[in-house]
N, C-alpha and C. Protein backbone atom coordinates (compact mmCIF):
# COMPACT_ATOMS: atom_id res chain seq x y z
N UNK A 1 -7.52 129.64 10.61
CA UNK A 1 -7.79 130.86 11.37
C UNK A 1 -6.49 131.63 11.57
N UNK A 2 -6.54 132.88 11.59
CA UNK A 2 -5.33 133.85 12.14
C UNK A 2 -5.32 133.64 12.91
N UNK A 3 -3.81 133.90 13.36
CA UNK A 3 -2.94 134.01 14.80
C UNK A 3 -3.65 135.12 15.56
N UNK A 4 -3.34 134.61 16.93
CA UNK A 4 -3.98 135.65 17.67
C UNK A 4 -2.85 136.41 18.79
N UNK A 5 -3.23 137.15 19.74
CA UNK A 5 -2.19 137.62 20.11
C UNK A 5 -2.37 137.35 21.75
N UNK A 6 -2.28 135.84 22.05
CA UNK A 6 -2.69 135.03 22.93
C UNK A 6 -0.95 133.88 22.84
N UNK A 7 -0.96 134.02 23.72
CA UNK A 7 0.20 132.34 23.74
C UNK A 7 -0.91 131.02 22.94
N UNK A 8 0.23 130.56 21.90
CA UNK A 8 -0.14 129.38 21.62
C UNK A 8 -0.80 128.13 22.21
N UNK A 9 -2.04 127.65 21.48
CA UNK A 9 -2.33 126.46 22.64
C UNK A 9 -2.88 125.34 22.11
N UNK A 10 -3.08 123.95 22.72
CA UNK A 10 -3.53 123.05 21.11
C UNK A 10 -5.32 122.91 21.93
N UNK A 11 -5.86 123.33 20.84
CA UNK A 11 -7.00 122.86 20.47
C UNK A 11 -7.51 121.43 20.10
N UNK A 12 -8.39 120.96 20.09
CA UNK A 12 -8.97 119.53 19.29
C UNK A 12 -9.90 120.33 18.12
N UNK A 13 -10.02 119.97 16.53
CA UNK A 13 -10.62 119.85 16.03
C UNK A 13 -11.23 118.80 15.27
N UNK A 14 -12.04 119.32 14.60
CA UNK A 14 -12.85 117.73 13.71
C UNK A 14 -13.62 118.70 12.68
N UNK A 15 -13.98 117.84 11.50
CA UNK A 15 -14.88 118.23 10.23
C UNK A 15 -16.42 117.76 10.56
N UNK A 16 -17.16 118.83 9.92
CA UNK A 16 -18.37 117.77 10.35
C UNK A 16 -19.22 118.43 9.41
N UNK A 17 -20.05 117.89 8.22
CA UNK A 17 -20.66 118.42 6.74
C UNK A 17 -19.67 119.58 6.45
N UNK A 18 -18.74 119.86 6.13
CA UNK A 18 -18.21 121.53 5.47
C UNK A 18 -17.81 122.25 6.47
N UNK A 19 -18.21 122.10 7.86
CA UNK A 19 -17.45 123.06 9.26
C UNK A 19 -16.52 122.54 9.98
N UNK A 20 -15.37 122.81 10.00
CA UNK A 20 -14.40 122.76 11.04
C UNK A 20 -15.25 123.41 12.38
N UNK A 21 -15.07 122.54 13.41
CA UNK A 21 -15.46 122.33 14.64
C UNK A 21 -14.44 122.69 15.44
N UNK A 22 -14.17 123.20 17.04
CA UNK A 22 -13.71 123.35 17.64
C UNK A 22 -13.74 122.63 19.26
N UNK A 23 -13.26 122.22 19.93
CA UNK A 23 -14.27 121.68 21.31
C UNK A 23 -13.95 122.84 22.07
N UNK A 24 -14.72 122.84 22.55
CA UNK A 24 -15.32 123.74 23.71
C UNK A 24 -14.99 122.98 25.13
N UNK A 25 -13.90 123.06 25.90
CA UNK A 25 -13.93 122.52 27.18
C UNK A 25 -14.84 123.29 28.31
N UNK A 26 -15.16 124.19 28.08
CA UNK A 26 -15.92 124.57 29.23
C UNK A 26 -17.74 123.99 29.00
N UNK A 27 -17.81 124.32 27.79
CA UNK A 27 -19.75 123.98 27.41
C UNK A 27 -19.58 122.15 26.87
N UNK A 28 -18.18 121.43 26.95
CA UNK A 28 -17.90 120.49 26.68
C UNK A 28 -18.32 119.33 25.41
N UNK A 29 -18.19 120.44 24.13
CA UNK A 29 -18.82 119.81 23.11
C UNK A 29 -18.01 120.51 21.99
N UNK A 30 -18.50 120.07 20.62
CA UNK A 30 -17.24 120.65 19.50
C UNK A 30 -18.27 121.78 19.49
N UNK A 31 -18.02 123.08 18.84
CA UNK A 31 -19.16 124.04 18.16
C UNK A 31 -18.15 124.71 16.72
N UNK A 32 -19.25 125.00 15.93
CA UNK A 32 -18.41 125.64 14.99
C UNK A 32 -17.23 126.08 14.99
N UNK A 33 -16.72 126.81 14.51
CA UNK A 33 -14.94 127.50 14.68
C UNK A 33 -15.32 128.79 13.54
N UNK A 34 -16.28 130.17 13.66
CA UNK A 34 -16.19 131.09 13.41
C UNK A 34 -14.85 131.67 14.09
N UNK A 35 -14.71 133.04 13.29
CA UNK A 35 -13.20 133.97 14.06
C UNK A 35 -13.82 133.66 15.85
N UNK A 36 -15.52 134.91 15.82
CA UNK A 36 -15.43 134.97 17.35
C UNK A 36 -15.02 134.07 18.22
N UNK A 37 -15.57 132.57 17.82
CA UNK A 37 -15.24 131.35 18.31
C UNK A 37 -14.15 131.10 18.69
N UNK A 38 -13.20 131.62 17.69
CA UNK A 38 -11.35 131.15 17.76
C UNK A 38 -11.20 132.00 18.86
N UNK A 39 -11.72 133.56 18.88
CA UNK A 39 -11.18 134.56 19.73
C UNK A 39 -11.65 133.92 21.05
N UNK A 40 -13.06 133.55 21.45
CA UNK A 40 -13.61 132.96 22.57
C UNK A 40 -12.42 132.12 22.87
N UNK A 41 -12.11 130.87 22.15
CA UNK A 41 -11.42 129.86 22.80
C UNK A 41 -10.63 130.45 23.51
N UNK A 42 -9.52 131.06 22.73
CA UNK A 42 -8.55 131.53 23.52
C UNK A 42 -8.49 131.94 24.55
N UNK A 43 -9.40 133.34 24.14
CA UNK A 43 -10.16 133.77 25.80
C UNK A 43 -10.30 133.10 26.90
N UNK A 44 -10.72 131.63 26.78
CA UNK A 44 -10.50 130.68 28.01
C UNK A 44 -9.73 130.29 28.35
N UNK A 45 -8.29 130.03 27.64
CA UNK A 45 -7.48 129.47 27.68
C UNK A 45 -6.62 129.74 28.52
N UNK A 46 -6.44 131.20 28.03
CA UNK A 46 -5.90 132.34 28.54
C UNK A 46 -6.19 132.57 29.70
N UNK A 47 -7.42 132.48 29.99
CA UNK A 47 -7.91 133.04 31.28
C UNK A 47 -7.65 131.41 32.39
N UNK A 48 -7.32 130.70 32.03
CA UNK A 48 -7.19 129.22 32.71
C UNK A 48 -5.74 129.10 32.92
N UNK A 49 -5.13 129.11 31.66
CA UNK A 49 -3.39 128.45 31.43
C UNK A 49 -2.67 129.65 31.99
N UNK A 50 -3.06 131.21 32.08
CA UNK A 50 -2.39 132.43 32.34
C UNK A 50 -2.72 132.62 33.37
N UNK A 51 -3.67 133.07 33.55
CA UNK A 51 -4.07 133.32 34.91
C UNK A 51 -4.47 132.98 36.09
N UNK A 52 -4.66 131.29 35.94
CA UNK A 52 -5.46 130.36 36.90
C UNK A 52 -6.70 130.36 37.26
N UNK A 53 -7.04 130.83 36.28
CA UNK A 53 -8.95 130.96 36.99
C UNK A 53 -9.69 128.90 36.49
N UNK A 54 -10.10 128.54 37.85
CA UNK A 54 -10.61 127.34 37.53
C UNK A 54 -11.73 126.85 36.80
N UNK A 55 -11.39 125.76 35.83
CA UNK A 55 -12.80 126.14 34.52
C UNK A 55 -14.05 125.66 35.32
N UNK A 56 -14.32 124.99 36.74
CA UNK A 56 -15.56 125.69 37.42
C UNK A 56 -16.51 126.50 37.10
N UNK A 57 -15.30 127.83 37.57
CA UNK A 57 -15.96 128.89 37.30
C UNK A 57 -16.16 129.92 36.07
N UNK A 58 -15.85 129.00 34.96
CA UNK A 58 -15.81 129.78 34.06
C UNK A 58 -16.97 129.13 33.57
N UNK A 59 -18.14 130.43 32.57
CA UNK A 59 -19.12 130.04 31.95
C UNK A 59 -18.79 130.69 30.62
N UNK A 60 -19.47 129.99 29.60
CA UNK A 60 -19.52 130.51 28.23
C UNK A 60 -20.82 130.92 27.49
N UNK A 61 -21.40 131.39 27.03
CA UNK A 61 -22.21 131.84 26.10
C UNK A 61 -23.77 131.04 26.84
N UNK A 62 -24.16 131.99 27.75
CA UNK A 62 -25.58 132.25 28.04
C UNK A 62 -26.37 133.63 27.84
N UNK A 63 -27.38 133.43 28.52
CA UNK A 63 -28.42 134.41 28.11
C UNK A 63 -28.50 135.53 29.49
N UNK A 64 -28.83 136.30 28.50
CA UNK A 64 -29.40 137.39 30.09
C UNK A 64 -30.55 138.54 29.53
N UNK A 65 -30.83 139.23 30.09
CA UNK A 65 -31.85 139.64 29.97
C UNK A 65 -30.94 141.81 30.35
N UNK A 66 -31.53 142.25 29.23
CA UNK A 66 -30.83 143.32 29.61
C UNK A 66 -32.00 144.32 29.01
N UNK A 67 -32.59 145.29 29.97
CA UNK A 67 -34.28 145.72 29.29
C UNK A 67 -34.75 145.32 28.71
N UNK A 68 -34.95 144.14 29.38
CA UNK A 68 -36.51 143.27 28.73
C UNK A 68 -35.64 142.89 27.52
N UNK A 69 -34.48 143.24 26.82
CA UNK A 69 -33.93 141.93 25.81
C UNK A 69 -33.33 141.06 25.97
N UNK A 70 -33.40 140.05 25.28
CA UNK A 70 -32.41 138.91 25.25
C UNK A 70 -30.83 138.79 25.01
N UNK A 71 -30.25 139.04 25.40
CA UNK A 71 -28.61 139.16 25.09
C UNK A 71 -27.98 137.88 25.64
N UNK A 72 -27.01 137.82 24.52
CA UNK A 72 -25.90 136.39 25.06
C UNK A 72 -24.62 136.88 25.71
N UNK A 73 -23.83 136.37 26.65
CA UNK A 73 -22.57 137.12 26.91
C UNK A 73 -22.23 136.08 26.68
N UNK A 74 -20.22 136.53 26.30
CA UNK A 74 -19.34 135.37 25.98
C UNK A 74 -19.28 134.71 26.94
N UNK A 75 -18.30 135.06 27.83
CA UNK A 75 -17.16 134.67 29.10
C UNK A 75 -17.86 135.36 30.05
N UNK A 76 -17.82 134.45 30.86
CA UNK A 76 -18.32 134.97 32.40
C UNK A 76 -17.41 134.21 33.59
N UNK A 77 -16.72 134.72 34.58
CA UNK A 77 -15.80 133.84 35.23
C UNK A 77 -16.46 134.51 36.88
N UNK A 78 -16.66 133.42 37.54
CA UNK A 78 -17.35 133.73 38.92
C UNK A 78 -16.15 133.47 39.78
N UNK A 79 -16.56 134.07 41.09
CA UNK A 79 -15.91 134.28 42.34
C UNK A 79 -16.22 133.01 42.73
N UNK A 80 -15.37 132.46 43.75
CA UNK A 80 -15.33 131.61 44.53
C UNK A 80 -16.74 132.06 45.78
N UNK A 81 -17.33 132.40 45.83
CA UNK A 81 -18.35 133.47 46.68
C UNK A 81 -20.07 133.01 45.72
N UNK A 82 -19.08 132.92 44.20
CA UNK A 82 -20.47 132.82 43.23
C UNK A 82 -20.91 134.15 42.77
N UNK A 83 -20.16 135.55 43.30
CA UNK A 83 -20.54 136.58 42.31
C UNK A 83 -19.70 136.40 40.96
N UNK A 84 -20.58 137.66 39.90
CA UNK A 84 -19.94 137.25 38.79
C UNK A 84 -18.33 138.60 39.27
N UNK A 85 -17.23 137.97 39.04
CA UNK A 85 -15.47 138.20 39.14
C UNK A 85 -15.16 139.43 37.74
N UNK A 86 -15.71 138.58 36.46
CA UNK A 86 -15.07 139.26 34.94
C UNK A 86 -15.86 138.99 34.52
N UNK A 87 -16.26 140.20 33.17
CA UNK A 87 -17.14 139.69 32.48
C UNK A 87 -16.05 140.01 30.83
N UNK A 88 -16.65 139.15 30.21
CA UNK A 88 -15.32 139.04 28.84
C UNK A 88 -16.69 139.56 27.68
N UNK A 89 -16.02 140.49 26.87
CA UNK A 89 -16.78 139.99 25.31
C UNK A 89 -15.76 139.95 24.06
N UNK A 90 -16.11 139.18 23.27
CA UNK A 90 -15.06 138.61 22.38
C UNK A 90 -15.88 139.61 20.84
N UNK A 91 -14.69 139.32 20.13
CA UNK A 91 -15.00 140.27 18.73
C UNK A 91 -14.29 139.27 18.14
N UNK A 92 -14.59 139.23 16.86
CA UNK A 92 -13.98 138.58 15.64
C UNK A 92 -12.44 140.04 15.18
N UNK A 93 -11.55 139.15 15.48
CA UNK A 93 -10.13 139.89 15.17
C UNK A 93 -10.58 140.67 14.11
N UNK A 94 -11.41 140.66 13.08
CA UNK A 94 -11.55 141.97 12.05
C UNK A 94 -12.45 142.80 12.40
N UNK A 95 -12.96 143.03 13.85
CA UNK A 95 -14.12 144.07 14.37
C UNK A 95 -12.76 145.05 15.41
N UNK A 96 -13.06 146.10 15.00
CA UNK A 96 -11.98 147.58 15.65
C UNK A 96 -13.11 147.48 16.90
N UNK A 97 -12.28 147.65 18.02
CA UNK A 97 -12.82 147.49 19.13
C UNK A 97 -12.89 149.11 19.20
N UNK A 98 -14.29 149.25 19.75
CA UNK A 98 -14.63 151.29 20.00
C UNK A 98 -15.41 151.16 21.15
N UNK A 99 -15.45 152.29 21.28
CA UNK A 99 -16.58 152.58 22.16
C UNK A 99 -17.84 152.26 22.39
N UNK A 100 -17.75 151.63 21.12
CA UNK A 100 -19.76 150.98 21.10
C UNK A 100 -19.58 150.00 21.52
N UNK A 101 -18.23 149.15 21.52
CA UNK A 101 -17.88 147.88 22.25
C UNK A 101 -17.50 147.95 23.87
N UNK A 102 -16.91 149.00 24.17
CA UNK A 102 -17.17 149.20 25.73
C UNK A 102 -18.59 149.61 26.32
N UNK A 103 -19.59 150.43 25.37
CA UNK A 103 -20.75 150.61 25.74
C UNK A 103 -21.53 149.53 25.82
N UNK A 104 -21.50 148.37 25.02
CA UNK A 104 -22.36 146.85 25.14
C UNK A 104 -22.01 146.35 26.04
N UNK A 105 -20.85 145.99 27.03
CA UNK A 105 -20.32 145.43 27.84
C UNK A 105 -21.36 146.23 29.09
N UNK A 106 -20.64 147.50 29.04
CA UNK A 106 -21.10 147.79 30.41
C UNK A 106 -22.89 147.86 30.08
N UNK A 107 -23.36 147.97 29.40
CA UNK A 107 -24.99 147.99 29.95
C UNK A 107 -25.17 146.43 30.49
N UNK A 108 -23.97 145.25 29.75
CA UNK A 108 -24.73 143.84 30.20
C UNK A 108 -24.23 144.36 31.70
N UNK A 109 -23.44 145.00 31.58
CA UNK A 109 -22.72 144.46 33.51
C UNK A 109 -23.66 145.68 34.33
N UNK A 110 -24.58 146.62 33.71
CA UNK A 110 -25.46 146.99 34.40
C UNK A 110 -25.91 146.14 35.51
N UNK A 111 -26.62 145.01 34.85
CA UNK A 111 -27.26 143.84 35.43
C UNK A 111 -26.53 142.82 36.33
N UNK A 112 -25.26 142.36 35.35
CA UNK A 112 -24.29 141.49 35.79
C UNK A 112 -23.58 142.04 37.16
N UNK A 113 -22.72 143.20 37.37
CA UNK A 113 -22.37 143.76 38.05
C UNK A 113 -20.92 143.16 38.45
N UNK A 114 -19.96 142.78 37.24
CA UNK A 114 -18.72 141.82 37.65
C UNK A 114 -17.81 143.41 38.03
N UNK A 115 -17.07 142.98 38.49
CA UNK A 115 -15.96 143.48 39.50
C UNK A 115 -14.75 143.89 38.10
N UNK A 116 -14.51 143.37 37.39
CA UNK A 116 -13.51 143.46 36.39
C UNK A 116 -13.94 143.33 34.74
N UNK A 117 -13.78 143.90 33.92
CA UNK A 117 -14.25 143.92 32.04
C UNK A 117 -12.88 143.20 31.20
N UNK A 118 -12.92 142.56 30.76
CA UNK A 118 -12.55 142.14 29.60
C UNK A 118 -13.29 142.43 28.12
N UNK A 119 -12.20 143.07 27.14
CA UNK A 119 -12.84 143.15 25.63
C UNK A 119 -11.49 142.69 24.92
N UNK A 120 -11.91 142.30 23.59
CA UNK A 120 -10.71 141.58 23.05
C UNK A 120 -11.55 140.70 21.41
N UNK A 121 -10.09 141.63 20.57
CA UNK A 121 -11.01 140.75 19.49
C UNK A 121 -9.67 139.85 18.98
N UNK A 122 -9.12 139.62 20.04
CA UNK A 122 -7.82 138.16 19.99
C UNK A 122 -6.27 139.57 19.65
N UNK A 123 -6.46 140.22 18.77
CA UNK A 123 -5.52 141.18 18.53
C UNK A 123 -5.18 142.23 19.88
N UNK A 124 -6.19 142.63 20.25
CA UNK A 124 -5.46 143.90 21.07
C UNK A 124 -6.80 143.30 22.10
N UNK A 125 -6.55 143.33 23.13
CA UNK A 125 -7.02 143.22 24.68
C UNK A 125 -7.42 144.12 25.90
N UNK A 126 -8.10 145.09 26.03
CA UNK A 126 -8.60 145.77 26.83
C UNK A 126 -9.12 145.04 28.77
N UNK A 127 -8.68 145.74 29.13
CA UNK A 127 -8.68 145.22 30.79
C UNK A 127 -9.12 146.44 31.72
N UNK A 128 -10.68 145.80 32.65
CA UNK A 128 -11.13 147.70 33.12
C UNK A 128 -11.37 146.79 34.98
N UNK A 129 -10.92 147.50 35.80
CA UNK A 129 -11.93 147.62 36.57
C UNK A 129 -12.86 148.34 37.39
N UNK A 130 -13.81 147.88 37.73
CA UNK A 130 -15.45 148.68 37.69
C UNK A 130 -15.27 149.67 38.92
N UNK A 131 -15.64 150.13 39.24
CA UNK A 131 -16.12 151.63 40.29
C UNK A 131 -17.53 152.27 40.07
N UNK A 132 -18.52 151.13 40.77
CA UNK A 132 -19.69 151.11 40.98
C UNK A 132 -20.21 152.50 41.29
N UNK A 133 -19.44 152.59 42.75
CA UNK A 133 -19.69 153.74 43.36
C UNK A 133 -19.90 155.46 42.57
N UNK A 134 -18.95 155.67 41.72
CA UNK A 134 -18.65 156.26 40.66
C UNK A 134 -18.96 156.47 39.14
N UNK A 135 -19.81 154.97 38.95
CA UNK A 135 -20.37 155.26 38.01
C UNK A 135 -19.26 154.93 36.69
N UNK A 136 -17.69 154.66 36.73
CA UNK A 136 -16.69 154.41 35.53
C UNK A 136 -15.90 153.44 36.42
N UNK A 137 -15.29 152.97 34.54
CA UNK A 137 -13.92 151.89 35.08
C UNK A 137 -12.63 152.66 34.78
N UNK A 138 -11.72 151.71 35.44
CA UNK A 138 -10.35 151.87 35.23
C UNK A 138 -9.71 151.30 34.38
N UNK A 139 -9.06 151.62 33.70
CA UNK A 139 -8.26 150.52 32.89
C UNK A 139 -7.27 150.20 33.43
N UNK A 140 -6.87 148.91 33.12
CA UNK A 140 -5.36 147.62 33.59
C UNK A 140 -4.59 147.47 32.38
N UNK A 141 -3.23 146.99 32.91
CA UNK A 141 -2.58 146.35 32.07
C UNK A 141 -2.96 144.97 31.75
N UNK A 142 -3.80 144.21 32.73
CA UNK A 142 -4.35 142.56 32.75
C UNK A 142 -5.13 142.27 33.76
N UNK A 143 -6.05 141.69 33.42
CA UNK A 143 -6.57 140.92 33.97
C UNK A 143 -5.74 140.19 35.47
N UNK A 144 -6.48 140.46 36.66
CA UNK A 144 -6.04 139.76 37.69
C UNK A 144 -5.49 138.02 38.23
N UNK A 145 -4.72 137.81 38.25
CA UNK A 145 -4.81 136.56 38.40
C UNK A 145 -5.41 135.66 39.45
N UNK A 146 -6.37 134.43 39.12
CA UNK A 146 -6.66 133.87 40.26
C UNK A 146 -6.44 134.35 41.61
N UNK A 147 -7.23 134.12 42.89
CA UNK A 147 -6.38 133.94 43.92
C UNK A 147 -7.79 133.30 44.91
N UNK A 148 -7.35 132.14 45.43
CA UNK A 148 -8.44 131.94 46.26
C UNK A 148 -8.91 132.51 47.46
């Protein structure tokens, strides 16, 4: 896999029929190792080893329901409270992050309603936070760090 533009970190892998595997510490199992996958990992990593968010509260790849469809989100990192804190979506480093990628985010966080956006396809990193009231986000230089 390409380098990403994340601090280095060691992974566990394994082979298994023809796929390099990755483990997953948060869903606690190996899963494939597509790019998004690589970009996901990091994404946690990052968001754990950098910032302190406790893997508690970090969720990975569930379902939600966004007009009556089915949608998966990557990264989801909750408040100590149990609201959702950030919501992350990951891109495979060869997807140009646009506007159609800030537009998917925010309709999930229609529903979701996290406090802070993450987008990131491991190369370049986008950081927003929300203004409900208003209807737009802000953009950051980063993501907030932990704080209990």
């Amino acid at each position: 896999m390409q380098p990403l533009n994340f601090p280095e970190y060691d992974f566990r892998f394994k082979n298994n029929q023809n796929n390099i595997l990755i483990f997953d510490v948060i869903r606690k199992k190996f899963v494939v190792l597509q790019p998004e996958e690589w970009v996901r990992q990091h994404t946690v990593r990052y968001l754990m080893d950098q910032k302190g968010y406790p893997k508690s509260l970090i969720n990975v790849e569930k379902q939600l329901s966004v007009n009556g469809l089915k949608k998966r989100y990557d990264v989801v990192v909750f408040s100590n409270t149990g609201a959702i804190a950030i919501l992350v979506e990951c891109k495979s480093p060869d997807i140009n992050i646009d506007q159609n990628t800030f537009d998917q985010i925010a309709r999930y966080n229609l529903q979701l309603r996290a406090k802070y956006l993450m987008v990131t396809n491991g190369r370049e990193h986008f950081y927003c936070k929300m203004d409900f009231e208003h209807e737009k986000y802000r953009f950051l230089k980063d993501i907030p760090d932990f704080s209990r």
